[in-house]
PDB file of N, CA and C in Angstrom:
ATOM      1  N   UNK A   1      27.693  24.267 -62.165  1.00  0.00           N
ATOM      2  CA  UNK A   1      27.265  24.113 -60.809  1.00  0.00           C
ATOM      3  C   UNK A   1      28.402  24.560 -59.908  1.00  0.00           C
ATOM      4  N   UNK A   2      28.235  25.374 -59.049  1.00  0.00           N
ATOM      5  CA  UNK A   2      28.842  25.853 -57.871  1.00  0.00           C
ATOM      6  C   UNK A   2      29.542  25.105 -57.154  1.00  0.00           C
ATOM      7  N   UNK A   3      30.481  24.966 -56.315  1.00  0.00           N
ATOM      8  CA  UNK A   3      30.406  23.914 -55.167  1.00  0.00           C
ATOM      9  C   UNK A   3      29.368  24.753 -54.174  1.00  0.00           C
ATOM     10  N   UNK A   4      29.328  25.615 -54.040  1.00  0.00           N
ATOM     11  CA  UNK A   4      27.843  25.923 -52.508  1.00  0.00           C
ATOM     12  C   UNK A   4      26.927  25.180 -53.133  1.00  0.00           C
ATOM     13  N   UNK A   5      26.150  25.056 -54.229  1.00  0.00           N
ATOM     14  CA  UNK A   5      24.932  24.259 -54.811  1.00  0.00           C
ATOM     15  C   UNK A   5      24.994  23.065 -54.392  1.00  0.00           C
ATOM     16  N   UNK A   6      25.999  22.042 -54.531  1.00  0.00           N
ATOM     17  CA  UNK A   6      25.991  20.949 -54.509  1.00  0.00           C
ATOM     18  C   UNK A   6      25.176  20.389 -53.316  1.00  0.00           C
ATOM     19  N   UNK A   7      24.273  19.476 -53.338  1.00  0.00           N
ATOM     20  CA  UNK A   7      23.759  19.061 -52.114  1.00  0.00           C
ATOM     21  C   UNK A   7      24.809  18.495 -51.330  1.00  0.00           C
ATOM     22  N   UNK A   8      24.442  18.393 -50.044  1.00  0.00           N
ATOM     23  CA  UNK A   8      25.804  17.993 -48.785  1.00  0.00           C
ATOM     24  C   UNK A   8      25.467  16.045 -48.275  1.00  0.00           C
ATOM     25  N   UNK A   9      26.374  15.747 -48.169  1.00  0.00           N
ATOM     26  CA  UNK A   9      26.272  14.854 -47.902  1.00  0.00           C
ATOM     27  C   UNK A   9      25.886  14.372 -46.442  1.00  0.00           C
ATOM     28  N   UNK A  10      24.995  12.925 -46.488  1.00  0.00           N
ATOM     29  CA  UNK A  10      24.928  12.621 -45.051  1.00  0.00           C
ATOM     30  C   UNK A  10      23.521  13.455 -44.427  1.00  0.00           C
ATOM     31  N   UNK A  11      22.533  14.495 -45.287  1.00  0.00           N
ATOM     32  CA  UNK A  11      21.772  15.340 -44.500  1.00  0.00           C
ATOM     33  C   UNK A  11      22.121  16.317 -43.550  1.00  0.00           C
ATOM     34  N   UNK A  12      23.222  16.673 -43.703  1.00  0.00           N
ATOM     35  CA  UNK A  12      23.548  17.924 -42.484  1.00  0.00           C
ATOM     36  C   UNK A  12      23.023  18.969 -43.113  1.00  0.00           C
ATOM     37  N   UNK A  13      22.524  19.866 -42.258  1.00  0.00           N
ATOM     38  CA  UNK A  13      22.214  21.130 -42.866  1.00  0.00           C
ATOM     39  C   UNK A  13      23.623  21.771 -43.000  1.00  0.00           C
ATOM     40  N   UNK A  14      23.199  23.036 -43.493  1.00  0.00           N
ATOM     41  CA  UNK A  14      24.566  23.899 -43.983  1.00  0.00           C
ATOM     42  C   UNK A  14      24.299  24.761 -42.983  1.00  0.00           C
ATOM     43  N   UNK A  15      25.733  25.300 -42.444  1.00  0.00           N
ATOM     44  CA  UNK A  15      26.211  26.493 -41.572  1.00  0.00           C
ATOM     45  C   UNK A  15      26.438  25.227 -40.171  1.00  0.00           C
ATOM     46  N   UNK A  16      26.111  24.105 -40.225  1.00  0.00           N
ATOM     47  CA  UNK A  16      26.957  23.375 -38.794  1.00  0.00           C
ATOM     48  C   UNK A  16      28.102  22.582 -39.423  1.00  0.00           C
ATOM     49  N   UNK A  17      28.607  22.321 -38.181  1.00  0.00           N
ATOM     50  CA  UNK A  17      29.928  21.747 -38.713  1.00  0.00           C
ATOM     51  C   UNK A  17      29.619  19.969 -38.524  1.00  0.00           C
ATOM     52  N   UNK A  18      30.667  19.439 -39.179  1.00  0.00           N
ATOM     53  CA  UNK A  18      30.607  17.921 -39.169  1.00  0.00           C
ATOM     54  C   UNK A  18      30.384  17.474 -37.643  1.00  0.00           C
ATOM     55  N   UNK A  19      30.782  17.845 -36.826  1.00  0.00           N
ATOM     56  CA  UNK A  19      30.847  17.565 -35.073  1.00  0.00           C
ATOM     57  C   UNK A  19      30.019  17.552 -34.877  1.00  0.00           C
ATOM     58  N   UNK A  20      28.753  18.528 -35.173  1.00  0.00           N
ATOM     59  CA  UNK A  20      27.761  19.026 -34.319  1.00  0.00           C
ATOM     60  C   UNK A  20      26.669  18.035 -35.277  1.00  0.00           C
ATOM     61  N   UNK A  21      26.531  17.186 -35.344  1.00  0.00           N
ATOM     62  CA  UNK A  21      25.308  15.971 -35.889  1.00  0.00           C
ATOM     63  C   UNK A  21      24.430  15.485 -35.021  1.00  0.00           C
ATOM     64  N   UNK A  22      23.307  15.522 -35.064  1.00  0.00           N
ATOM     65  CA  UNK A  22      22.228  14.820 -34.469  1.00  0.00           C
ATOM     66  C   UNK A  22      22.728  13.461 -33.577  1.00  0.00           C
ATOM     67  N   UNK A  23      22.006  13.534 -32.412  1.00  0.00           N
ATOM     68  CA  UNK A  23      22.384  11.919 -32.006  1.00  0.00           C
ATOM     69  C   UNK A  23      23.217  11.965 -30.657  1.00  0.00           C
ATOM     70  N   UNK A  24      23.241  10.823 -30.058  1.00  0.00           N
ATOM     71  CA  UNK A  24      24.183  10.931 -28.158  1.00  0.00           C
ATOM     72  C   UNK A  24      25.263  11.550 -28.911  1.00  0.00           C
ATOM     73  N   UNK A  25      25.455  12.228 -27.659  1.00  0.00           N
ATOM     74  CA  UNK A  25      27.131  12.937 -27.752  1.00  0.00           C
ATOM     75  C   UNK A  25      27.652  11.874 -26.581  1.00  0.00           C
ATOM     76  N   UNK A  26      28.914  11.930 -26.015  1.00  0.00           N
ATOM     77  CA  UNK A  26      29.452  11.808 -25.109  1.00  0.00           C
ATOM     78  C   UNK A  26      29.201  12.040 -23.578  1.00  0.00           C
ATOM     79  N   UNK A  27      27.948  13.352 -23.570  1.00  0.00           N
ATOM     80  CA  UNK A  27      27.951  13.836 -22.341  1.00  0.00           C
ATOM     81  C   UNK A  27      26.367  13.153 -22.438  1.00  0.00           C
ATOM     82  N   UNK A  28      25.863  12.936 -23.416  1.00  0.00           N
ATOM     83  CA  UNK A  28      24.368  12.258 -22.801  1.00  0.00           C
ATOM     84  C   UNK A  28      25.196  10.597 -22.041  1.00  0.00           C
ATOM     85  N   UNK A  29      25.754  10.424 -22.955  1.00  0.00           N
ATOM     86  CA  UNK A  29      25.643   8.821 -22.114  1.00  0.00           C
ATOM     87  C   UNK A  29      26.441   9.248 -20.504  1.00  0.00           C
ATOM     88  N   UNK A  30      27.284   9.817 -20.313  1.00  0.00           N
ATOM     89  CA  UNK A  30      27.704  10.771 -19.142  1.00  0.00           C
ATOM     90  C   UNK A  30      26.571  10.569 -18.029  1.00  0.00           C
ATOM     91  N   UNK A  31      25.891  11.161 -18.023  1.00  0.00           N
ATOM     92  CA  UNK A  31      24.885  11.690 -17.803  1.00  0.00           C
ATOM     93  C   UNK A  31      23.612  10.915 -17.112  1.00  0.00           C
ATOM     94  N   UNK A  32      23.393   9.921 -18.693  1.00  0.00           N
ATOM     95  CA  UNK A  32      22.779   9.274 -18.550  1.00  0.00           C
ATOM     96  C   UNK A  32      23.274   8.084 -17.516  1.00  0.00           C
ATOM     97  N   UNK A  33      24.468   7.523 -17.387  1.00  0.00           N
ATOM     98  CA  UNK A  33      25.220   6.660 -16.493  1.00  0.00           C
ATOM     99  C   UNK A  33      25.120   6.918 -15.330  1.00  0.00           C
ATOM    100  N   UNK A  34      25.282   8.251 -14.793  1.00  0.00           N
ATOM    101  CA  UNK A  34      25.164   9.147 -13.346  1.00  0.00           C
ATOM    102  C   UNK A  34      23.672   8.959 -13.131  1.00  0.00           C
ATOM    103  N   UNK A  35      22.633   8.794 -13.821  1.00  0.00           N
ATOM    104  CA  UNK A  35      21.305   9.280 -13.439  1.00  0.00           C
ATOM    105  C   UNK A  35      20.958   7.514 -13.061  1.00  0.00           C
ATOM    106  N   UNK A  36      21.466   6.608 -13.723  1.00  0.00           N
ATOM    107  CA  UNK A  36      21.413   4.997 -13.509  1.00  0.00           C
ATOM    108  C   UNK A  36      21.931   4.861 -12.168  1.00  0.00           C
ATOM    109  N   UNK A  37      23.426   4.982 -11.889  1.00  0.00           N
ATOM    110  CA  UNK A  37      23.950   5.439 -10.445  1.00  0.00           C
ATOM    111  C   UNK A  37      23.081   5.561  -9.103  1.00  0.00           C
ATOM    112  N   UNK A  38      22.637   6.642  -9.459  1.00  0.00           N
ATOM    113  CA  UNK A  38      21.990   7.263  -8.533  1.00  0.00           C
ATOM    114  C   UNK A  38      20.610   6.590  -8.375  1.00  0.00           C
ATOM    115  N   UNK A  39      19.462   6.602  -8.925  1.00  0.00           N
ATOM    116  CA  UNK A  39      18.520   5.670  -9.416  1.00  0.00           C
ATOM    117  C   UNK A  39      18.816   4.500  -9.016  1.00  0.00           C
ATOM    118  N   UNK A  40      20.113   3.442  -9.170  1.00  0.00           N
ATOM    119  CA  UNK A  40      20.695   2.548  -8.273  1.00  0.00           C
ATOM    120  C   UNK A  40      20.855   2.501  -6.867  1.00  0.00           C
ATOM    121  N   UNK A  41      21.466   3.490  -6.199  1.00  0.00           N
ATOM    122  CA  UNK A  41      21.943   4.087  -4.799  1.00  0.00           C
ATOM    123  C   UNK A  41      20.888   4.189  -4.459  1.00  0.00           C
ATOM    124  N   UNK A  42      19.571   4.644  -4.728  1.00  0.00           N
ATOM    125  CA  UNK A  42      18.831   5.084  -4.180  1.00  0.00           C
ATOM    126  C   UNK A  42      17.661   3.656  -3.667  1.00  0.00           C
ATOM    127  N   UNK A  43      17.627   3.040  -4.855  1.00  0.00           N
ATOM    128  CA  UNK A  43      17.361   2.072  -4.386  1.00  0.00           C
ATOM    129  C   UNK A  43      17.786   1.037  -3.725  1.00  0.00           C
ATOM    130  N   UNK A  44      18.809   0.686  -4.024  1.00  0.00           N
ATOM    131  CA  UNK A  44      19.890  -0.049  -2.817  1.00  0.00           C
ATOM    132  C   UNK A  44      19.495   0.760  -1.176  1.00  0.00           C
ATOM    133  N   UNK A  45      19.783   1.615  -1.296  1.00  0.00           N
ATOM    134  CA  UNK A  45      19.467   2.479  -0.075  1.00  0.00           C
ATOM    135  C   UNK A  45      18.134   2.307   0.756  1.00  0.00           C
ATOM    136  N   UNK A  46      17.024   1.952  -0.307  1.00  0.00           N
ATOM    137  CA  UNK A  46      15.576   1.785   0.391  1.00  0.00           C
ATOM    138  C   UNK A  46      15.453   0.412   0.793  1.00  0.00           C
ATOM    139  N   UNK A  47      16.378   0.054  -0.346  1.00  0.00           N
ATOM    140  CA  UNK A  47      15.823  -1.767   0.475  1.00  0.00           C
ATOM    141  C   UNK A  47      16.636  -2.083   1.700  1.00  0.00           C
ATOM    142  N   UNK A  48      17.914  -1.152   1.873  1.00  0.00           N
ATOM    143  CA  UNK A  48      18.935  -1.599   3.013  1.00  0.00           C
ATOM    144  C   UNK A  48      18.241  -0.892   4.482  1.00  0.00           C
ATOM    145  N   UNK A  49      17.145   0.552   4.631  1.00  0.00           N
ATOM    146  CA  UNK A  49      17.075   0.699   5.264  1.00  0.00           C
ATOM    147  C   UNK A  49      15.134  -0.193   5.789  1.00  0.00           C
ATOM    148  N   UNK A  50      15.024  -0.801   4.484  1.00  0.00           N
ATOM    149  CA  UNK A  50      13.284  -1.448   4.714  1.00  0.00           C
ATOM    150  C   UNK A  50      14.011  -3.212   5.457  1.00  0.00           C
ATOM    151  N   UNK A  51      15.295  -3.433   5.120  1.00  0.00           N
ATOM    152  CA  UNK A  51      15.389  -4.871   5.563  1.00  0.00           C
ATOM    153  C   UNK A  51      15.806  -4.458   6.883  1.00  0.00           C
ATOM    154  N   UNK A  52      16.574  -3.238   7.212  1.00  0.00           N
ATOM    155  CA  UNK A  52      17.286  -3.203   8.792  1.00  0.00           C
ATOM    156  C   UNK A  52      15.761  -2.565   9.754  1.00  0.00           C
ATOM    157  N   UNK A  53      14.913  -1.828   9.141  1.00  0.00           N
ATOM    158  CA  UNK A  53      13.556  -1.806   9.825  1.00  0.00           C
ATOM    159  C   UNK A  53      12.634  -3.381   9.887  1.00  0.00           C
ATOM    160  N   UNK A  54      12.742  -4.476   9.403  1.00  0.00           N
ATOM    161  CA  UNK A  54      11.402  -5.372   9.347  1.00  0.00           C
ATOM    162  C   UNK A  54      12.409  -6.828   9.843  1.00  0.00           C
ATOM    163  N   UNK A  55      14.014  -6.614   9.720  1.00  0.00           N
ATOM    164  CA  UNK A  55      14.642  -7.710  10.104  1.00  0.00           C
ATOM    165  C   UNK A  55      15.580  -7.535  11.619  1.00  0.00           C
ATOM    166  N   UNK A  56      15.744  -8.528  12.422  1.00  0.00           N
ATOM    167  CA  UNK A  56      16.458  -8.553  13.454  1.00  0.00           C
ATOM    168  C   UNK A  56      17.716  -9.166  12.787  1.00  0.00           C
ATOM    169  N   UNK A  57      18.923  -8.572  13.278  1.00  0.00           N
ATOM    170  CA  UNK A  57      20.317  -9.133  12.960  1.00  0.00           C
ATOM    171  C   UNK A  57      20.664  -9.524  14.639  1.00  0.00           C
ATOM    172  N   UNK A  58      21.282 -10.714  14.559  1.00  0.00           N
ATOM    173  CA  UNK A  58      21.979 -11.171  15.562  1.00  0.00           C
ATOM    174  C   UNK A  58      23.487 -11.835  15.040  1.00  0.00           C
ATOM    175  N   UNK A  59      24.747 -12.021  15.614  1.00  0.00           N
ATOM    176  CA  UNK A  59      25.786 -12.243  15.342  1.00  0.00           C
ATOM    177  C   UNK A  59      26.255 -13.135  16.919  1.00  0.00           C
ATOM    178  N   UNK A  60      27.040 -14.133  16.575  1.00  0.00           N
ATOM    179  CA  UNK A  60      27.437 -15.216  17.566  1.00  0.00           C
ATOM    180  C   UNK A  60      28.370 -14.631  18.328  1.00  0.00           C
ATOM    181  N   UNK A  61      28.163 -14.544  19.113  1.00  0.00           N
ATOM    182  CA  UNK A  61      29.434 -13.985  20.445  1.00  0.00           C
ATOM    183  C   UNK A  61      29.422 -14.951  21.359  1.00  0.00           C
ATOM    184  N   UNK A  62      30.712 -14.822  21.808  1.00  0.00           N
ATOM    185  CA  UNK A  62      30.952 -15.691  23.064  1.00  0.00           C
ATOM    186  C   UNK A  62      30.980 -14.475  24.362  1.00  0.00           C
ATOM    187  N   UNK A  63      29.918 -15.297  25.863  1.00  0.00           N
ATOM    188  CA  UNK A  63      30.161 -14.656  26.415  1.00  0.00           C
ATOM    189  C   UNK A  63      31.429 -15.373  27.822  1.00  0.00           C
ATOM    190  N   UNK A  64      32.417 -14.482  28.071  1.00  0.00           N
ATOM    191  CA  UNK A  64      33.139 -15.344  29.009  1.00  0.00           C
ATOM    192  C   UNK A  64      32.920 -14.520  30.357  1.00  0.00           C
ATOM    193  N   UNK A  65      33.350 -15.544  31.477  1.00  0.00           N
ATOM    194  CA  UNK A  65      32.941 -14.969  33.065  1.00  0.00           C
ATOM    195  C   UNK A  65      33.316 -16.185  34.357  1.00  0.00           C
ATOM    196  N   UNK A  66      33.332 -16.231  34.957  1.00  0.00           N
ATOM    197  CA  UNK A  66      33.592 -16.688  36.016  1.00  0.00           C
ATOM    198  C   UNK A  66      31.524 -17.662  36.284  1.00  0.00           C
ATOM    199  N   UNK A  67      31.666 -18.878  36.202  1.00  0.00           N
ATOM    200  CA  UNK A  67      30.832 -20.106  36.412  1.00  0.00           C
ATOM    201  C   UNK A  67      30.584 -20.917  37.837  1.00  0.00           C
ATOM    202  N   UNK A  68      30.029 -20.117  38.748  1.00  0.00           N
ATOM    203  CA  UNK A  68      30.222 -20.796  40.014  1.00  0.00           C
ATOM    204  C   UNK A  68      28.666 -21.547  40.240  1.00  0.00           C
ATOM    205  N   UNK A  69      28.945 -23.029  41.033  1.00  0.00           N
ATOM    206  CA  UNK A  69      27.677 -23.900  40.970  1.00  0.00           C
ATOM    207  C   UNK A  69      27.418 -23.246  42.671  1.00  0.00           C
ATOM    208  N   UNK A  70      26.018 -22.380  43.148  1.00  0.00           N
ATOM    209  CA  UNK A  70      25.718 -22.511  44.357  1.00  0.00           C
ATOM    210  C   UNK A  70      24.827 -23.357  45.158  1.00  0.00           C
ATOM    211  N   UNK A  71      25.322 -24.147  45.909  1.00  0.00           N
ATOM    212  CA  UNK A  71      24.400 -25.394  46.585  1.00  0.00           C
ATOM    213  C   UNK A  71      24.701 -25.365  48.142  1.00  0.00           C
ATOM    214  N   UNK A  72      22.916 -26.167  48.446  1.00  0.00           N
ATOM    215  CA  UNK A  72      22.838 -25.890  50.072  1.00  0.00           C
ATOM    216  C   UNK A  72      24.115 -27.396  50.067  1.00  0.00           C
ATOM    217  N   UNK A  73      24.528 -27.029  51.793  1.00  0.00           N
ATOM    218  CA  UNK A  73      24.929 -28.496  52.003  1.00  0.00           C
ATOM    219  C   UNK A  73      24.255 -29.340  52.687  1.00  0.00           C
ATOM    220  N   UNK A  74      23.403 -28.912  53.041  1.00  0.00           N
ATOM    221  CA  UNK A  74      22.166 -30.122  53.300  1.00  0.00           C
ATOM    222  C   UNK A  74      21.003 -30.150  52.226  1.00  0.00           C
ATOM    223  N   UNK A  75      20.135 -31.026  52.165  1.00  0.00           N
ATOM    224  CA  UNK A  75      18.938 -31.365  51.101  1.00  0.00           C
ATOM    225  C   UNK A  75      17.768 -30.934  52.324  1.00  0.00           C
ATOM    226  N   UNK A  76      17.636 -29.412  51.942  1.00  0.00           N
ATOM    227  CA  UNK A  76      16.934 -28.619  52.512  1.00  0.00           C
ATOM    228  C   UNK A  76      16.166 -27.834  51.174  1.00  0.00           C
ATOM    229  N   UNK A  77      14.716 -27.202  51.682  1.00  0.00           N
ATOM    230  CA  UNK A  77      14.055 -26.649  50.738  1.00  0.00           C
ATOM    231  C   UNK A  77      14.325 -24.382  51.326  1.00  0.00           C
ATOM    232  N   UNK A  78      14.659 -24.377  49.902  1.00  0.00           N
ATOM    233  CA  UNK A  78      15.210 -22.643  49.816  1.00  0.00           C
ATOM    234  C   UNK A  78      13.749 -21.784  50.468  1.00  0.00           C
ATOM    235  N   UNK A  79      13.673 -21.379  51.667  1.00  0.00           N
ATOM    236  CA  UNK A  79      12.678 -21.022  51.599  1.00  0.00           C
ATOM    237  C   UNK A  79      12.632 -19.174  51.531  1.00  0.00           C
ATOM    238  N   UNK A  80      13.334 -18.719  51.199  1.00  0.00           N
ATOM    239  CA  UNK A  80      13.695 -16.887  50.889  1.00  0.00           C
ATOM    240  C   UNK A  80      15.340 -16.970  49.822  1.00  0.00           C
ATOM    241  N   UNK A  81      15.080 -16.088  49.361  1.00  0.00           N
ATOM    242  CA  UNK A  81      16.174 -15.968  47.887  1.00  0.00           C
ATOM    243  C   UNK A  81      16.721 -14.068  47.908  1.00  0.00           C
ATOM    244  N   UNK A  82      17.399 -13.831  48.701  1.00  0.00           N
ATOM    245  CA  UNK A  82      17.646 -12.775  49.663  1.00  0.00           C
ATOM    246  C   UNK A  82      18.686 -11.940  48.071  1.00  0.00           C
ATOM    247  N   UNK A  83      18.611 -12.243  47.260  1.00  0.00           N
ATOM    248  CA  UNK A  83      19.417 -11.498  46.019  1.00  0.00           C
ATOM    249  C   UNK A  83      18.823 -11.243  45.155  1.00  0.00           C
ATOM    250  N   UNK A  84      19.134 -10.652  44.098  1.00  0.00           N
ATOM    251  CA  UNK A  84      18.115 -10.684  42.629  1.00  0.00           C
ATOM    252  C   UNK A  84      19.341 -11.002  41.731  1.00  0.00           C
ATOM    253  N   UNK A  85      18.845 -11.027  40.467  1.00  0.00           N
ATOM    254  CA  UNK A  85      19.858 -11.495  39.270  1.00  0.00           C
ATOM    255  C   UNK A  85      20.794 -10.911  38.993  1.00  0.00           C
ATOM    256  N   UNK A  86      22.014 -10.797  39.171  1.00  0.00           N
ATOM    257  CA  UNK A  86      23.253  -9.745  38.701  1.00  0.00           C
ATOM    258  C   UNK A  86      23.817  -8.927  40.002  1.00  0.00           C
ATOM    259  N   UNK A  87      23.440  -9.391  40.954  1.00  0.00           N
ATOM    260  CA  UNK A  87      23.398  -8.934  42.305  1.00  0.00           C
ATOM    261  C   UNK A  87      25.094  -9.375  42.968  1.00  0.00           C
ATOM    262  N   UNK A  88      25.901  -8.634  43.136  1.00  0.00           N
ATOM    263  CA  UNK A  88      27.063  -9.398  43.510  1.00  0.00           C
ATOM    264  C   UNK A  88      27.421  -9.856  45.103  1.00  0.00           C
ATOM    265  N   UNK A  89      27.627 -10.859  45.223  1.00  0.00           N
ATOM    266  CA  UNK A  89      27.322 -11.963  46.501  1.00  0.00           C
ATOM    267  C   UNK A  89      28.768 -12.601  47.030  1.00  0.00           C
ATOM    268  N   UNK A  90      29.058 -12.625  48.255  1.00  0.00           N
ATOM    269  CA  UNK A  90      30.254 -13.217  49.073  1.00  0.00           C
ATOM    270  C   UNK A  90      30.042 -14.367  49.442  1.00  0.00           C
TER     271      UNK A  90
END
């Protein structure tokens, strides 16, 4: 018997080399990791822009300003209001 005769071990065919075997290489799981990623991002992405469309965000601020009390000095009834809101007054 030859050594070419001999059957090969493991099922490889003949003329590939030991490297080249059936099965993930390195660059499928690669690959495959990037396509999870993204597939991730993408969904992260839909739910971040479906919660900022259907939800109101509000955040606590302080507002500061000048607090002045305006009163008649007699107990008289206001009968005309000669300003509107935000109107600046002497």
């Amino acid at each position: 018997m030859s050594v070419r005769s001999r059957p090969i071990r493991g099922g490889a065919r003949p003329g590939r080399n030991e490297t080249e075997r059936r099965g993930w290489r390195w660059w499928h799981y690669t690959i495959a990791f990037v396509v999870l990623l993204v597939v991730g991002g993408l969904a992260w992405g839909g739910y971040a822009i479906w919660f900022a469309v259907t939800h109101v965000r509000t955040s606590y601020a302080r507002v500061t300003g000048l607090v002045v009390n305006v009163a008649a000095k007699d107990d008289t009834r206001v009968q005309k209001v000669l300003v509107r809101t935000g109107d600046e007054v002497k």
